[in-house]
PDB file of N, CA and C in Angstrom:
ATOM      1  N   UNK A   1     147.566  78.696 124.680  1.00  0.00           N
ATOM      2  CA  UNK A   1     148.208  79.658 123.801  1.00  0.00           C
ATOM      3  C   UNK A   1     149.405  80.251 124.543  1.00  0.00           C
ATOM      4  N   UNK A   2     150.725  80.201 124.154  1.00  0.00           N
ATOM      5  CA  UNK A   2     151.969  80.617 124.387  1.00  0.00           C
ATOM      6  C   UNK A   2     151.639  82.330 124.101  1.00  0.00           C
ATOM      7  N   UNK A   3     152.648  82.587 124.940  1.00  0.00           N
ATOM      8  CA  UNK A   3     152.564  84.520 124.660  1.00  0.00           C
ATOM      9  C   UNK A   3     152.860  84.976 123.228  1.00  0.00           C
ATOM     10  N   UNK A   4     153.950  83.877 122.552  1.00  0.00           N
ATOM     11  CA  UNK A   4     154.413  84.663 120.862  1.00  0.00           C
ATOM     12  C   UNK A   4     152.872  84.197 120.589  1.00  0.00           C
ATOM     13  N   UNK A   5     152.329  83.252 120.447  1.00  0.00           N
ATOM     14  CA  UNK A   5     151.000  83.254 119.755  1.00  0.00           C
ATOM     15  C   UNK A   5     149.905  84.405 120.652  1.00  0.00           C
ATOM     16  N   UNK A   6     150.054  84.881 121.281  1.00  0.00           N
ATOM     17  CA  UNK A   6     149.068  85.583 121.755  1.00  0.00           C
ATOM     18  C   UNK A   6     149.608  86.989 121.416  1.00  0.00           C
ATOM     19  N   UNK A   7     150.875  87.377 120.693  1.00  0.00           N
ATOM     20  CA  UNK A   7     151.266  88.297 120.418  1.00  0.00           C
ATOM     21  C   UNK A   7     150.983  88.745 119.207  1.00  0.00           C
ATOM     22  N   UNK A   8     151.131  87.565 118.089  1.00  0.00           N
ATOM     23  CA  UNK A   8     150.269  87.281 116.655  1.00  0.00           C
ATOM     24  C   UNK A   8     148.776  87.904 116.860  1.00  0.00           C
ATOM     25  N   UNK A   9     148.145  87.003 117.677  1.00  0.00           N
ATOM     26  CA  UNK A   9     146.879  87.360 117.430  1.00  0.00           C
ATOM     27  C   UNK A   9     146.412  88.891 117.770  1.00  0.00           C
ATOM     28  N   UNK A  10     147.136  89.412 118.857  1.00  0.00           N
ATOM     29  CA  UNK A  10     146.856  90.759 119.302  1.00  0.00           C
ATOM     30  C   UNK A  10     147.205  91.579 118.016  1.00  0.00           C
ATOM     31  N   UNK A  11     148.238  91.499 117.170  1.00  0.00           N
ATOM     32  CA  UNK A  11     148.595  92.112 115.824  1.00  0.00           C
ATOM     33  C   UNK A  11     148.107  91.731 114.692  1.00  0.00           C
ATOM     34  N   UNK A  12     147.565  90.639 114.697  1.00  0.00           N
ATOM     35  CA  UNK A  12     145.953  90.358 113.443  1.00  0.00           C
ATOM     36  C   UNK A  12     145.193  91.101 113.765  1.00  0.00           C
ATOM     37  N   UNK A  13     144.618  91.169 115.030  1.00  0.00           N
ATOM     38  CA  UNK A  13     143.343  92.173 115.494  1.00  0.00           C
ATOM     39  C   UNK A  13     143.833  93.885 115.147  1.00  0.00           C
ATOM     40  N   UNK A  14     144.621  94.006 115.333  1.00  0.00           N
ATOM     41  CA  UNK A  14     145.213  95.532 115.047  1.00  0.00           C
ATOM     42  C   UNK A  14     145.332  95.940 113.826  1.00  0.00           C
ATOM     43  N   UNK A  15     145.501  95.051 113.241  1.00  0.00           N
ATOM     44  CA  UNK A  15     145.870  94.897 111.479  1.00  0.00           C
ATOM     45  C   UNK A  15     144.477  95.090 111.322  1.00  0.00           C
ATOM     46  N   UNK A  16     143.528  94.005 111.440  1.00  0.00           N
ATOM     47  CA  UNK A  16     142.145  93.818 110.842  1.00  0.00           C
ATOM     48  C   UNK A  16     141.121  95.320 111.173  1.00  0.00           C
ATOM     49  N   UNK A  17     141.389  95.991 112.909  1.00  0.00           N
ATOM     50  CA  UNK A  17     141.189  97.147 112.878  1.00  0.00           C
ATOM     51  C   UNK A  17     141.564  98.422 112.200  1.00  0.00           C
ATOM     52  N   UNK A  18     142.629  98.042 111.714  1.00  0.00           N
ATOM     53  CA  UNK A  18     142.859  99.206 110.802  1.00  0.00           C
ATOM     54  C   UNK A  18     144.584 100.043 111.273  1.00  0.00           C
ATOM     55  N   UNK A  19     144.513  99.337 112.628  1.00  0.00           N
ATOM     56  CA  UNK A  19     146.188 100.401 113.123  1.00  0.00           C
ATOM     57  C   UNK A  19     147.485 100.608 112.085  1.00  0.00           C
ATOM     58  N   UNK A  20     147.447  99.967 111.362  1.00  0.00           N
ATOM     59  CA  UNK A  20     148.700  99.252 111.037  1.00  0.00           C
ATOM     60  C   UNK A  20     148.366 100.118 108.869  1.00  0.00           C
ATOM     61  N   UNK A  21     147.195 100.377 109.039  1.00  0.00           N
ATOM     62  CA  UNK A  21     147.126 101.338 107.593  1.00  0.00           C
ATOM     63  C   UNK A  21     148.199 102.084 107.002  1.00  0.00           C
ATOM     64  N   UNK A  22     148.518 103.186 108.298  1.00  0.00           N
ATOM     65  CA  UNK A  22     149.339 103.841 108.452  1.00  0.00           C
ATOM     66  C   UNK A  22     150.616 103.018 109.307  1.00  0.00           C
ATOM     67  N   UNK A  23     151.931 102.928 108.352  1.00  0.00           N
ATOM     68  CA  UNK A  23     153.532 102.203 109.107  1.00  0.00           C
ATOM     69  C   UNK A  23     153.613 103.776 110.284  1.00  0.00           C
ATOM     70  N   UNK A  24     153.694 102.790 111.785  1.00  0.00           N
ATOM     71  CA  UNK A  24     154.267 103.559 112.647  1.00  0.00           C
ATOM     72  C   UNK A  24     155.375 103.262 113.044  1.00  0.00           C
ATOM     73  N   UNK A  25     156.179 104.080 113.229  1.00  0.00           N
ATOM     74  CA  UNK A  25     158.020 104.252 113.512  1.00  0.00           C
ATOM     75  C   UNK A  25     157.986 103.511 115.360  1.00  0.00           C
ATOM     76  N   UNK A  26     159.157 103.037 115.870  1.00  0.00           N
ATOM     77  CA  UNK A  26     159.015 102.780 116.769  1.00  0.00           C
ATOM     78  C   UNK A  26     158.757 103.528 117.673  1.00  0.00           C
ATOM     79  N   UNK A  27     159.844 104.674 117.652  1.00  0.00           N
ATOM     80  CA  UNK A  27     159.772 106.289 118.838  1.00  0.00           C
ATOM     81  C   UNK A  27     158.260 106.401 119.048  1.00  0.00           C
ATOM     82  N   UNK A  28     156.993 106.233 117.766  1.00  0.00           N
ATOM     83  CA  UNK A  28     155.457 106.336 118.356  1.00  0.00           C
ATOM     84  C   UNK A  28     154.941 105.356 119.138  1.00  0.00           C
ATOM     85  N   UNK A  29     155.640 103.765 118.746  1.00  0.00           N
ATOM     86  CA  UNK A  29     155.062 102.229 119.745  1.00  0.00           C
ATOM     87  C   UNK A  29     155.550 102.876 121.213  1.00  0.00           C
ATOM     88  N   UNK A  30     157.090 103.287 121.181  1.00  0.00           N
ATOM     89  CA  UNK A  30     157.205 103.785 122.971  1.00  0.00           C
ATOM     90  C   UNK A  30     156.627 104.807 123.386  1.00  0.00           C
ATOM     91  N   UNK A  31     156.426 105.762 122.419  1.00  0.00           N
ATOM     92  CA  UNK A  31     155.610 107.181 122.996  1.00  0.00           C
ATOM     93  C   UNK A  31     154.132 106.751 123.504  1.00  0.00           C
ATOM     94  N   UNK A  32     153.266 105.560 122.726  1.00  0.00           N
ATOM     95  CA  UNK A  32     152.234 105.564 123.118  1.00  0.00           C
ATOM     96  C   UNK A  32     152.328 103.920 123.952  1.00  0.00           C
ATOM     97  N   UNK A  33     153.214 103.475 124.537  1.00  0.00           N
ATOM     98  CA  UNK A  33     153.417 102.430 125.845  1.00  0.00           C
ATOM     99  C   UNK A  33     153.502 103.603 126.845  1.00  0.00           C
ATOM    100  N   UNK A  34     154.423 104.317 127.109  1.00  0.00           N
ATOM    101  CA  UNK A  34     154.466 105.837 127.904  1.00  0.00           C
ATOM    102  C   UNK A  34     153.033 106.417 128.002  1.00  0.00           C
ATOM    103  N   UNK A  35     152.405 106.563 126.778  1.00  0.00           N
ATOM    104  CA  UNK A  35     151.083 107.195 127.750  1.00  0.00           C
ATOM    105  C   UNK A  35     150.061 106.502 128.234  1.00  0.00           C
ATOM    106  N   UNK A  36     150.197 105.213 127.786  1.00  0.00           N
ATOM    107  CA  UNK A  36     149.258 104.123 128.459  1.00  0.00           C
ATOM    108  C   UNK A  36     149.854 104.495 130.195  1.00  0.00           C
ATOM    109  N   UNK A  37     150.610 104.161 130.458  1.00  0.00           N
ATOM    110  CA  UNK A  37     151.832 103.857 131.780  1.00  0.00           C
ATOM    111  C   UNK A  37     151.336 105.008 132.161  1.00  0.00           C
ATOM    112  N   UNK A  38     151.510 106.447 131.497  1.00  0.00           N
ATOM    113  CA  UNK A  38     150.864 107.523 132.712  1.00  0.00           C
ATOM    114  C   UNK A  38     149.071 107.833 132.653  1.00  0.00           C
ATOM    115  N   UNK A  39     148.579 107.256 131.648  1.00  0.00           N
ATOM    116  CA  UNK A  39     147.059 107.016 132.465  1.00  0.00           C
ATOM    117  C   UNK A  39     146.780 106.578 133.568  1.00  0.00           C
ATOM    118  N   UNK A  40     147.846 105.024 133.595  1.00  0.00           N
ATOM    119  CA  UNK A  40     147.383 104.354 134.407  1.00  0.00           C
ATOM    120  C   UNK A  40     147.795 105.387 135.666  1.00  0.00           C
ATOM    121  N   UNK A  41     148.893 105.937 136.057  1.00  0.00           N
ATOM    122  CA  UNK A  41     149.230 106.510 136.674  1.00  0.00           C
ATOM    123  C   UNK A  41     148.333 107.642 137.400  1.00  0.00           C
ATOM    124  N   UNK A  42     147.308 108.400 136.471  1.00  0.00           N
ATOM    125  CA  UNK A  42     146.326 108.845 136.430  1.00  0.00           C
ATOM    126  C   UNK A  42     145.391 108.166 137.746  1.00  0.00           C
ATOM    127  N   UNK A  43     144.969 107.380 136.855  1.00  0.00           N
ATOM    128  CA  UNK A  43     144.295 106.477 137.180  1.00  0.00           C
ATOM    129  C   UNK A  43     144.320 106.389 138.955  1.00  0.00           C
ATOM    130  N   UNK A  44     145.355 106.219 139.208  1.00  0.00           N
ATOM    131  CA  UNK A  44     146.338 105.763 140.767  1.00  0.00           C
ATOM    132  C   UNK A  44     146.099 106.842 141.296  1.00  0.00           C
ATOM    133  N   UNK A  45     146.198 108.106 141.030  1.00  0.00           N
ATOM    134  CA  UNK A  45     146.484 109.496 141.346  1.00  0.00           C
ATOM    135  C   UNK A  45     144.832 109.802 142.075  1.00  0.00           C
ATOM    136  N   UNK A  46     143.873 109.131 141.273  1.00  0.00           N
ATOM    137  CA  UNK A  46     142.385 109.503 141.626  1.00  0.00           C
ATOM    138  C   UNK A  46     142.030 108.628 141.933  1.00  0.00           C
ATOM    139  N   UNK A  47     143.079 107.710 142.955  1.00  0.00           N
ATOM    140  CA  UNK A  47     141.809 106.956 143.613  1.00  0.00           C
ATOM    141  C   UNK A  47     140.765 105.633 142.776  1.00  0.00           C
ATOM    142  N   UNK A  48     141.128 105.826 141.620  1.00  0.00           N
ATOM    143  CA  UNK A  48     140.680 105.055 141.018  1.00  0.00           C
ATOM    144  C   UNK A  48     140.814 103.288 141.344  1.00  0.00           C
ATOM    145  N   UNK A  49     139.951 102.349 141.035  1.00  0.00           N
ATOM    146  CA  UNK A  49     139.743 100.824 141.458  1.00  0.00           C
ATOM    147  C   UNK A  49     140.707 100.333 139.873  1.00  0.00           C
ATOM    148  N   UNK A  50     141.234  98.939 140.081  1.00  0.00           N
ATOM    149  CA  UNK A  50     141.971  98.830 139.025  1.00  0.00           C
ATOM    150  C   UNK A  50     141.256  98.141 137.806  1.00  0.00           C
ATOM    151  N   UNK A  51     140.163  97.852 138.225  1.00  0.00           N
ATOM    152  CA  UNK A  51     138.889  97.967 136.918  1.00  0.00           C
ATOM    153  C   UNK A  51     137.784  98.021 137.004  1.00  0.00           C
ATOM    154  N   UNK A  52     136.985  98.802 135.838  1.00  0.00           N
ATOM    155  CA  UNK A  52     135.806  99.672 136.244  1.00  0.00           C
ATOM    156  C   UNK A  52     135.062  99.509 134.953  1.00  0.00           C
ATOM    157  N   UNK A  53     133.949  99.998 135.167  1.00  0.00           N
ATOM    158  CA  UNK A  53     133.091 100.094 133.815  1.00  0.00           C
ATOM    159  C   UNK A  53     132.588 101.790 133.817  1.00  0.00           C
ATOM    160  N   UNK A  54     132.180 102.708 132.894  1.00  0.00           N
ATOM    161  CA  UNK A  54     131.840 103.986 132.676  1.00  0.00           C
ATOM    162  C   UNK A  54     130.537 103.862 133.413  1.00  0.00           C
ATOM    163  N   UNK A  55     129.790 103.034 132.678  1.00  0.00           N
ATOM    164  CA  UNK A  55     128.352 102.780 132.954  1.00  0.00           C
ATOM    165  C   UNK A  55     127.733 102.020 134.470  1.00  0.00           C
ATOM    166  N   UNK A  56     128.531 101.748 134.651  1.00  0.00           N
ATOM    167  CA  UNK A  56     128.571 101.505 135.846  1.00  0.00           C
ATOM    168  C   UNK A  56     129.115 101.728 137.729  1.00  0.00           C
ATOM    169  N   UNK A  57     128.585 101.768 138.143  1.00  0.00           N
ATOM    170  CA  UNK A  57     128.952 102.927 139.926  1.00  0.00           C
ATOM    171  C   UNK A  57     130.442 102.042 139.874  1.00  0.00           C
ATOM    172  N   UNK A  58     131.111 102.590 140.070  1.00  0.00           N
ATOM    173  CA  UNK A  58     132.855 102.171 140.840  1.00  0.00           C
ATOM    174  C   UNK A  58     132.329 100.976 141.397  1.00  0.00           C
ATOM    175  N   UNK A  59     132.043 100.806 142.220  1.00  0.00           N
ATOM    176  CA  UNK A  59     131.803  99.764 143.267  1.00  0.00           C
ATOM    177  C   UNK A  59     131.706  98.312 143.110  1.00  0.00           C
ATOM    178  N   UNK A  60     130.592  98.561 141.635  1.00  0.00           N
ATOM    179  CA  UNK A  60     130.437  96.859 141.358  1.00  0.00           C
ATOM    180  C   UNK A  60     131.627  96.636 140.823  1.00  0.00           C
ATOM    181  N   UNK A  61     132.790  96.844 140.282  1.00  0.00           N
ATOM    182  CA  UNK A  61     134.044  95.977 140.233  1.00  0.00           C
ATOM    183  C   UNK A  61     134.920  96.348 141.342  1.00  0.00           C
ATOM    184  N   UNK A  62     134.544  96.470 142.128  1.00  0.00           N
ATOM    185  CA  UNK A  62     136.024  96.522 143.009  1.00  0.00           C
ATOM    186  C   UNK A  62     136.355  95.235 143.834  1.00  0.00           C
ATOM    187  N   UNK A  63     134.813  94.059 143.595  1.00  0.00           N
ATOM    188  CA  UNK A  63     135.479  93.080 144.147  1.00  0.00           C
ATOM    189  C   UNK A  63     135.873  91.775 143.074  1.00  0.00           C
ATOM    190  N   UNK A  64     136.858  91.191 143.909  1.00  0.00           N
ATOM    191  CA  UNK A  64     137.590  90.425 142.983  1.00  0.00           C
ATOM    192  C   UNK A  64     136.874  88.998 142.419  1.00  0.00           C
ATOM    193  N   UNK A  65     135.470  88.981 142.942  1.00  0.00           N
ATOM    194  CA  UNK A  65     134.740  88.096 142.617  1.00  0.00           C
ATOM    195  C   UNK A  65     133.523  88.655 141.110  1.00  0.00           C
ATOM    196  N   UNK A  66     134.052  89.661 140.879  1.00  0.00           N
ATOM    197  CA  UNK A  66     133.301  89.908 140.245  1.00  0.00           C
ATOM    198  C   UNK A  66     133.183  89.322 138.573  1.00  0.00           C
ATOM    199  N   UNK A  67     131.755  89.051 138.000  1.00  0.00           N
ATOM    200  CA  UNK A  67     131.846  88.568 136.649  1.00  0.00           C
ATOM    201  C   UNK A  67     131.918  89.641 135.630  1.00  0.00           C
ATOM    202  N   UNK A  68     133.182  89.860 135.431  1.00  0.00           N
ATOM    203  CA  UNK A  68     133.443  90.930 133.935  1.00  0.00           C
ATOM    204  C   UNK A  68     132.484  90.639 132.792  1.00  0.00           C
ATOM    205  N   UNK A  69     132.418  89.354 132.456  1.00  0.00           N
ATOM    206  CA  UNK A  69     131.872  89.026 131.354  1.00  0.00           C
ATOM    207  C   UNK A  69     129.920  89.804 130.952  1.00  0.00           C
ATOM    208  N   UNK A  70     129.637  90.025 131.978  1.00  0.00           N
ATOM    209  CA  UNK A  70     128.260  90.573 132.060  1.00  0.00           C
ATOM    210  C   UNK A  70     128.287  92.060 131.658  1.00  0.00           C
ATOM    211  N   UNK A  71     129.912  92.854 131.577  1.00  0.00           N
ATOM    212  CA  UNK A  71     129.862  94.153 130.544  1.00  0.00           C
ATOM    213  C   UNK A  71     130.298  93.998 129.782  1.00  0.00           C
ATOM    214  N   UNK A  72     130.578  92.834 128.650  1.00  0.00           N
ATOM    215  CA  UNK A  72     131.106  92.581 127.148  1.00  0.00           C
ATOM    216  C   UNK A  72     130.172  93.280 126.360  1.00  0.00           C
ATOM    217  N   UNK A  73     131.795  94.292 125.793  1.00  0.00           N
ATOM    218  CA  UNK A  73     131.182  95.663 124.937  1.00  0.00           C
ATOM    219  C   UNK A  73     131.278  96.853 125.646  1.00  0.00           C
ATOM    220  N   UNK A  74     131.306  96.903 126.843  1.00  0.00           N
ATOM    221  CA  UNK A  74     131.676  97.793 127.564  1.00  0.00           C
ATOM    222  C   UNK A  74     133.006  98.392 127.507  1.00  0.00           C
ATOM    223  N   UNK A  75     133.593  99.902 127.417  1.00  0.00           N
ATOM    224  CA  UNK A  75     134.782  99.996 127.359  1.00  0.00           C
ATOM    225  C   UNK A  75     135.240  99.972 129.126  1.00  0.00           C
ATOM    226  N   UNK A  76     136.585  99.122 129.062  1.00  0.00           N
ATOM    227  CA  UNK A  76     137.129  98.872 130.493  1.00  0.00           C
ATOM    228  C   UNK A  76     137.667 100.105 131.310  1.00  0.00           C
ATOM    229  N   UNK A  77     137.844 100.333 132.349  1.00  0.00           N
ATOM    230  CA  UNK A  77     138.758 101.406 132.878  1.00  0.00           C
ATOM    231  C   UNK A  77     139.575 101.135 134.107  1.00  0.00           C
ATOM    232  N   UNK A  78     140.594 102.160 134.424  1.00  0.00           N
ATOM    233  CA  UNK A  78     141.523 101.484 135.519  1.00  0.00           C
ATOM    234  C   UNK A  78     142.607 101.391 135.462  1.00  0.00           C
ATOM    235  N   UNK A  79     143.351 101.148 136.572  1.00  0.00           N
ATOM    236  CA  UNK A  79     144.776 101.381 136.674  1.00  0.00           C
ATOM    237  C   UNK A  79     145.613  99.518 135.870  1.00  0.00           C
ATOM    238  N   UNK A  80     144.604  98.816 136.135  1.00  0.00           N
ATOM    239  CA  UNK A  80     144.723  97.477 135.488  1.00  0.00           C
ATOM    240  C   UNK A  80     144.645  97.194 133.872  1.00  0.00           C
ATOM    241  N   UNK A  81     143.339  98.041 133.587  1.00  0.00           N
ATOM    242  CA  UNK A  81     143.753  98.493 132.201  1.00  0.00           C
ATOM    243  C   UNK A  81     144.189  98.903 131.262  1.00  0.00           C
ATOM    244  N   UNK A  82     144.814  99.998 131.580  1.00  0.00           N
ATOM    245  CA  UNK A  82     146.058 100.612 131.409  1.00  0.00           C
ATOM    246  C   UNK A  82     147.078  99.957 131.601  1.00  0.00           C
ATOM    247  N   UNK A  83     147.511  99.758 132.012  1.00  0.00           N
ATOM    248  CA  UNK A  83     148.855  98.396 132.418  1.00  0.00           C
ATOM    249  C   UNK A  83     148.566  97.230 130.911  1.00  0.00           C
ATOM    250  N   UNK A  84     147.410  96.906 131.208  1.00  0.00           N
ATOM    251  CA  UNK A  84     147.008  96.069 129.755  1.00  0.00           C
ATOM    252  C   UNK A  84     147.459  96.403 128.371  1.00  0.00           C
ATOM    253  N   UNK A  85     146.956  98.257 128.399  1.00  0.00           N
ATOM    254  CA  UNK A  85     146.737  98.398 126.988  1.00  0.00           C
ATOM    255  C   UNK A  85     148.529  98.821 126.773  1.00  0.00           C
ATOM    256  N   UNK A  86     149.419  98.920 128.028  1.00  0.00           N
ATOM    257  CA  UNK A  86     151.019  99.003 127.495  1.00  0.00           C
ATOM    258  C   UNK A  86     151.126  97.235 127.044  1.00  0.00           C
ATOM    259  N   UNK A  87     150.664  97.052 127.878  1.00  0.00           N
ATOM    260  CA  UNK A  87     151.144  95.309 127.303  1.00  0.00           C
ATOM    261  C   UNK A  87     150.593  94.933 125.570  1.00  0.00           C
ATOM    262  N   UNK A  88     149.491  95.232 125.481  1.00  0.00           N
ATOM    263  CA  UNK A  88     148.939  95.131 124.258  1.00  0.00           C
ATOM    264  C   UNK A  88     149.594  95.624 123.126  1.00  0.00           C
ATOM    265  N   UNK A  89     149.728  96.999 123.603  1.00  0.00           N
ATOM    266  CA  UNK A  89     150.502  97.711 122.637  1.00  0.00           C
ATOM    267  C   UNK A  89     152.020  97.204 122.247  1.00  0.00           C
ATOM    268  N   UNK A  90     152.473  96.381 123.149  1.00  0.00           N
ATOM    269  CA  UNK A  90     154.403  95.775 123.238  1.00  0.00           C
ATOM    270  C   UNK A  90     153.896  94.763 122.256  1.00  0.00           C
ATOM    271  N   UNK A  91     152.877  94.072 122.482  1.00  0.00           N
ATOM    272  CA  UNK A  91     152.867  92.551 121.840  1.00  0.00           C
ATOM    273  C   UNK A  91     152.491  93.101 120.630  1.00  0.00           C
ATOM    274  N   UNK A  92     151.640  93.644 119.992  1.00  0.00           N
ATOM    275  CA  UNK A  92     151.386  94.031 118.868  1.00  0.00           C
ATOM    276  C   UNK A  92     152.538  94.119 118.329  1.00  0.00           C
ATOM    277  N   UNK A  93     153.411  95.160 118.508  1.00  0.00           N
ATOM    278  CA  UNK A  93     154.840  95.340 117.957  1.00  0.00           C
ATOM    279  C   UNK A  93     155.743  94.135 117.896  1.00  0.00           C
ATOM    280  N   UNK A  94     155.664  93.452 119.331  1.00  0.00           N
ATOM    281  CA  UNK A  94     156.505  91.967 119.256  1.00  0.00           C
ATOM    282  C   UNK A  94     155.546  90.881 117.894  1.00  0.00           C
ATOM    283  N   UNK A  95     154.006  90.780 117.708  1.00  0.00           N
ATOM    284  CA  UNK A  95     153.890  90.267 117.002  1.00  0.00           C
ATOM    285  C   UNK A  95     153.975  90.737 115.304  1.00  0.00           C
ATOM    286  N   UNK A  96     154.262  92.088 115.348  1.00  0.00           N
ATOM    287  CA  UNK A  96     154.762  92.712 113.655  1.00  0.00           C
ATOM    288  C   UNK A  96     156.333  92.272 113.441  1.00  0.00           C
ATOM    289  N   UNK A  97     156.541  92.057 114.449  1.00  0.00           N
ATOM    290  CA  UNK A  97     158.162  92.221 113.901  1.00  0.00           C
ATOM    291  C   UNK A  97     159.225  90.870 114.370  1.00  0.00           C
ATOM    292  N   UNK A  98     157.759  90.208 114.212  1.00  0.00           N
ATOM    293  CA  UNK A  98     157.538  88.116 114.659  1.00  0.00           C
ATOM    294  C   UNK A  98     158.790  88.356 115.640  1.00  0.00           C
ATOM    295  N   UNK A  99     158.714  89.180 117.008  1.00  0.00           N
ATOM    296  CA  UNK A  99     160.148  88.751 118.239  1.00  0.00           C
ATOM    297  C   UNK A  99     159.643  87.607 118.760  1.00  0.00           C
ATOM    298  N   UNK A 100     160.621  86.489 119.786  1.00  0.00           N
ATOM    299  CA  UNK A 100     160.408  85.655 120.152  1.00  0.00           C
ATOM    300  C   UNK A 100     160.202  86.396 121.726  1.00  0.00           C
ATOM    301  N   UNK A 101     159.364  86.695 122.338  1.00  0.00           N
ATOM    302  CA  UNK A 101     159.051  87.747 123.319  1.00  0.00           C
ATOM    303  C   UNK A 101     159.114  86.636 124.865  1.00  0.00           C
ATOM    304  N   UNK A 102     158.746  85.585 124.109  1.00  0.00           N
ATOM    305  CA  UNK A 102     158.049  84.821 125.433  1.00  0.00           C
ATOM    306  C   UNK A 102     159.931  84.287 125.802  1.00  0.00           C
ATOM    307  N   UNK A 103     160.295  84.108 125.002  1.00  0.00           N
ATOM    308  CA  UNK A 103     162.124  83.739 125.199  1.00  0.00           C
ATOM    309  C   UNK A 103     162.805  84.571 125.587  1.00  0.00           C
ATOM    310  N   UNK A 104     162.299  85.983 125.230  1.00  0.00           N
ATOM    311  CA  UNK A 104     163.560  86.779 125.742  1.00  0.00           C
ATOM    312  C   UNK A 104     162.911  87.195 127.335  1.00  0.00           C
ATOM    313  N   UNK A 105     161.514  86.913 127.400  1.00  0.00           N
ATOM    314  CA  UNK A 105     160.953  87.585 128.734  1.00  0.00           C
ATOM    315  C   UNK A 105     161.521  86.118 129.910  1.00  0.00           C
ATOM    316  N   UNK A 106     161.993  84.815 129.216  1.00  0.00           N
ATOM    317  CA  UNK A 106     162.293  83.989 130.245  1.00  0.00           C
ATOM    318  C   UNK A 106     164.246  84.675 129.861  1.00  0.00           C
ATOM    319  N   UNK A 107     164.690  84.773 129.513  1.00  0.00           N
ATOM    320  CA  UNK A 107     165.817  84.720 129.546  1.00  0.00           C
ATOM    321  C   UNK A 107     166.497  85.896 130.686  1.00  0.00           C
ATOM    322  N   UNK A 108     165.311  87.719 130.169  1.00  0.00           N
ATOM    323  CA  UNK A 108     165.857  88.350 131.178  1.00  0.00           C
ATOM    324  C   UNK A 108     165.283  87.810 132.715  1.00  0.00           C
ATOM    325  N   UNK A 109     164.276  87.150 132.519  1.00  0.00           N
ATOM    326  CA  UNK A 109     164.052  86.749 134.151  1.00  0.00           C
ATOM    327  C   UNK A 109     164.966  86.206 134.663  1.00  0.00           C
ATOM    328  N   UNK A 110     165.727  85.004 134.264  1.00  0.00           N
ATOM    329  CA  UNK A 110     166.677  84.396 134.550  1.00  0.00           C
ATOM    330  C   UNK A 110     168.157  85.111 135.199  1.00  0.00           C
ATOM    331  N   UNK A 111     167.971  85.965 134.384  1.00  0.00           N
ATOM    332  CA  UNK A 111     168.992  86.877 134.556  1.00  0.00           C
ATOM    333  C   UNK A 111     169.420  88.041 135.611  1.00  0.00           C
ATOM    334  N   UNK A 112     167.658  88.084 135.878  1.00  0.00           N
ATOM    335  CA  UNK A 112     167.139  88.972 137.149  1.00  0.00           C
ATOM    336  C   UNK A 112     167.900  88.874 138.301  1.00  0.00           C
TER     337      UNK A 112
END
């Protein structure tokens, strides 16, 4: 799966949840990429591991061998997650407003 298709699907799921009931203006897609970005920041500030489970001691994810899949259903936490849910939140918008995201993200690289 290419990123525009993974951008679709992140904005079916948002749709099918219900986000999208209510039309949000863009100034709210950046206001709430911004507060993802300072959770995570949060997050950084306390020491926090860059993913975690509630229900679970800090510890069992802090190593990188660890199997996530054994807290499916669990809500995630972390400075990694956060970082996610700005990304999530961009693609959603890149997939409402069908951008070619994965083209323009090679083009400014290029450009870098």
């Amino acid at each position: 799966m290419n990123l525009n298709e993974f951008a679709k699907e992140v904005h079916t799921l948002a749709v099918e949840k219900g986000w999208w009931e209510t039309e949000r203006s863009f100034a709210e897609i950046i206001a709430l990429c911004h507060s993802e970005l300072s959770e995570a920041l949060e997050e950084y500030r306390d020491n926090k591991p860059m993913a975690y489970f509630i229900d679970e001691p800090i510890e069992c994810c802090l190593k990188e061998e660890t199997n996530f899949s054994n807290w499916h259903g669990q809500k995630p936490e972390g400075i990694a997650t956060e970082l996610a849910d700005c990304i999530i939140r961009i693609l959603d918008w890149c997939g409402k407003e069908n951008i070619n995201i994965e083209k323009i993200i090679k083009i400014k690289h290029e450009y870098n």
